[in-house]
C-alpha atoms as a PDB file:
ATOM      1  CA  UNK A   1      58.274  42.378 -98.981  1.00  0.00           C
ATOM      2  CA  UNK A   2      56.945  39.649-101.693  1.00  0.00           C
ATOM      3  CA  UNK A   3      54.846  37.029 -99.908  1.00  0.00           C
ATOM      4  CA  UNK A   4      54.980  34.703-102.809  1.00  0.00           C
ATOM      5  CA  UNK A   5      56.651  30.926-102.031  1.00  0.00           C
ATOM      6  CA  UNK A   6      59.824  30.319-103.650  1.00  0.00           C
ATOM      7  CA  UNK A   7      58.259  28.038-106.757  1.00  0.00           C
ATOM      8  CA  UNK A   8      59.541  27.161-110.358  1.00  0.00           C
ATOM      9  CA  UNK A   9      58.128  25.431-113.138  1.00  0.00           C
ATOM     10  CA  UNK A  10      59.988  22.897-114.400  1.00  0.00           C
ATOM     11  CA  UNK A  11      59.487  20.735-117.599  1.00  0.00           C
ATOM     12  CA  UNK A  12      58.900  17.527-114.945  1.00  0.00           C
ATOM     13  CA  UNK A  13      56.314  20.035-113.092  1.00  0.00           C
ATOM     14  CA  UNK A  14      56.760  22.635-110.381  1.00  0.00           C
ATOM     15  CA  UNK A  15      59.982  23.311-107.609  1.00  0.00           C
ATOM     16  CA  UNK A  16      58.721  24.464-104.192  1.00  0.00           C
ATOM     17  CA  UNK A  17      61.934  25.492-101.869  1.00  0.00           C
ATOM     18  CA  UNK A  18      60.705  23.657 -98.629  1.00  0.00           C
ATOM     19  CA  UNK A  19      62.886  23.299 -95.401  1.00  0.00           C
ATOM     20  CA  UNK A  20      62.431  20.965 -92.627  1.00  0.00           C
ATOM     21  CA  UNK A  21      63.766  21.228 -89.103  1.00  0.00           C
ATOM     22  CA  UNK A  22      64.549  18.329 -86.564  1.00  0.00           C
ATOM     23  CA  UNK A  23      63.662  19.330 -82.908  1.00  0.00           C
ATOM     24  CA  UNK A  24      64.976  17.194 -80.331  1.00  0.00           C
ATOM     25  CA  UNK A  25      63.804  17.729 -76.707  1.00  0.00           C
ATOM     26  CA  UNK A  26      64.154  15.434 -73.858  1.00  0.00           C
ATOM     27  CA  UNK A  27      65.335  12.612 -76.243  1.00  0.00           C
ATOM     28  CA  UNK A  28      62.145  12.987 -77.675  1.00  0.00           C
ATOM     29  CA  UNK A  29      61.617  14.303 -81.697  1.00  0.00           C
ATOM     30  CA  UNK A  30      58.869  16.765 -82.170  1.00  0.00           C
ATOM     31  CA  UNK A  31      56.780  15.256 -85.184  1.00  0.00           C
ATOM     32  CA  UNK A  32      53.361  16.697 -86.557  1.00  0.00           C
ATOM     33  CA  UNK A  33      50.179  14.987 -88.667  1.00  0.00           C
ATOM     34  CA  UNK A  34      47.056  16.378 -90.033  1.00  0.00           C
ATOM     35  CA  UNK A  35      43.768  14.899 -90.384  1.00  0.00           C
ATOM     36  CA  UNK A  36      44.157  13.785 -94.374  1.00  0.00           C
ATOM     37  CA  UNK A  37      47.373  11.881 -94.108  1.00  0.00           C
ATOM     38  CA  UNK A  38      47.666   8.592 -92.294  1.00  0.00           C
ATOM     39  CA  UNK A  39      51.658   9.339 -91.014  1.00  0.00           C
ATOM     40  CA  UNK A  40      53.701  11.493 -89.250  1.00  0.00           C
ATOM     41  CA  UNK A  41      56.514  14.262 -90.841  1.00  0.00           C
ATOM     42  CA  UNK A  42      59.311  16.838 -89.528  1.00  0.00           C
ATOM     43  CA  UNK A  43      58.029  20.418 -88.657  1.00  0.00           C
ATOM     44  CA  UNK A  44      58.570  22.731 -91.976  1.00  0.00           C
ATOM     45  CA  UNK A  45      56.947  24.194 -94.888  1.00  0.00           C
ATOM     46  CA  UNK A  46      57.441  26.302 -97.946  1.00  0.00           C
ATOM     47  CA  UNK A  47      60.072  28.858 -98.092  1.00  0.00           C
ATOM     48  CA  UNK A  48      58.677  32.571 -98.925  1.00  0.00           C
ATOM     49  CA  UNK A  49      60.540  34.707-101.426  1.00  0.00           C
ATOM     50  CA  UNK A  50      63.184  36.862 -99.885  1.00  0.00           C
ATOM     51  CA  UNK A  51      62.462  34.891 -96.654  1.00  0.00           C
ATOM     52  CA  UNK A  52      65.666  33.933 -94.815  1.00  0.00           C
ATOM     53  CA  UNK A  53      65.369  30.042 -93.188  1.00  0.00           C
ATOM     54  CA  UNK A  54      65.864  31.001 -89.466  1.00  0.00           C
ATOM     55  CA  UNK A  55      62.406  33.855 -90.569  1.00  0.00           C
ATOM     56  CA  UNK A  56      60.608  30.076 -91.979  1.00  0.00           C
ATOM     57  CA  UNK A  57      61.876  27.910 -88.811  1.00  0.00           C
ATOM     58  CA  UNK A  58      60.534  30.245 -86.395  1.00  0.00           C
ATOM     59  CA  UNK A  59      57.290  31.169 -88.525  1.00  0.00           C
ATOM     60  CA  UNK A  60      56.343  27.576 -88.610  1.00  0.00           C
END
């Protein structure tokens, strides 16, 4: 299987196929950060080619 992300160039600059996922637990929503942005964002990430969504949910 390709591992390459699902990109195209565009003449406004590059499409990357991304999904997100909302995950609710205890009426709580599961968010994530990193140390170089100053906010929070949904679980998710770039989709790999030939890479169904419920393969990229559970790999992130």
């Amino acid at each position: 299987m390709n591992n390459s992300d699902i990109t195209y160039p565009s003449p406004d600059g590059v499409f990357n196929m991304r999904v997100g996922a909302i995950i609710l637990h205890n009426d709580k929503v599961l968010m994530v950060r990193n140390e170089r942005d100053p906010y929070y964002y949904s679980v998710g990430g770039r989709v790999k080619l030939h890479e169904t969504l419920e393969a990229m949910r559970n790999r992130k």
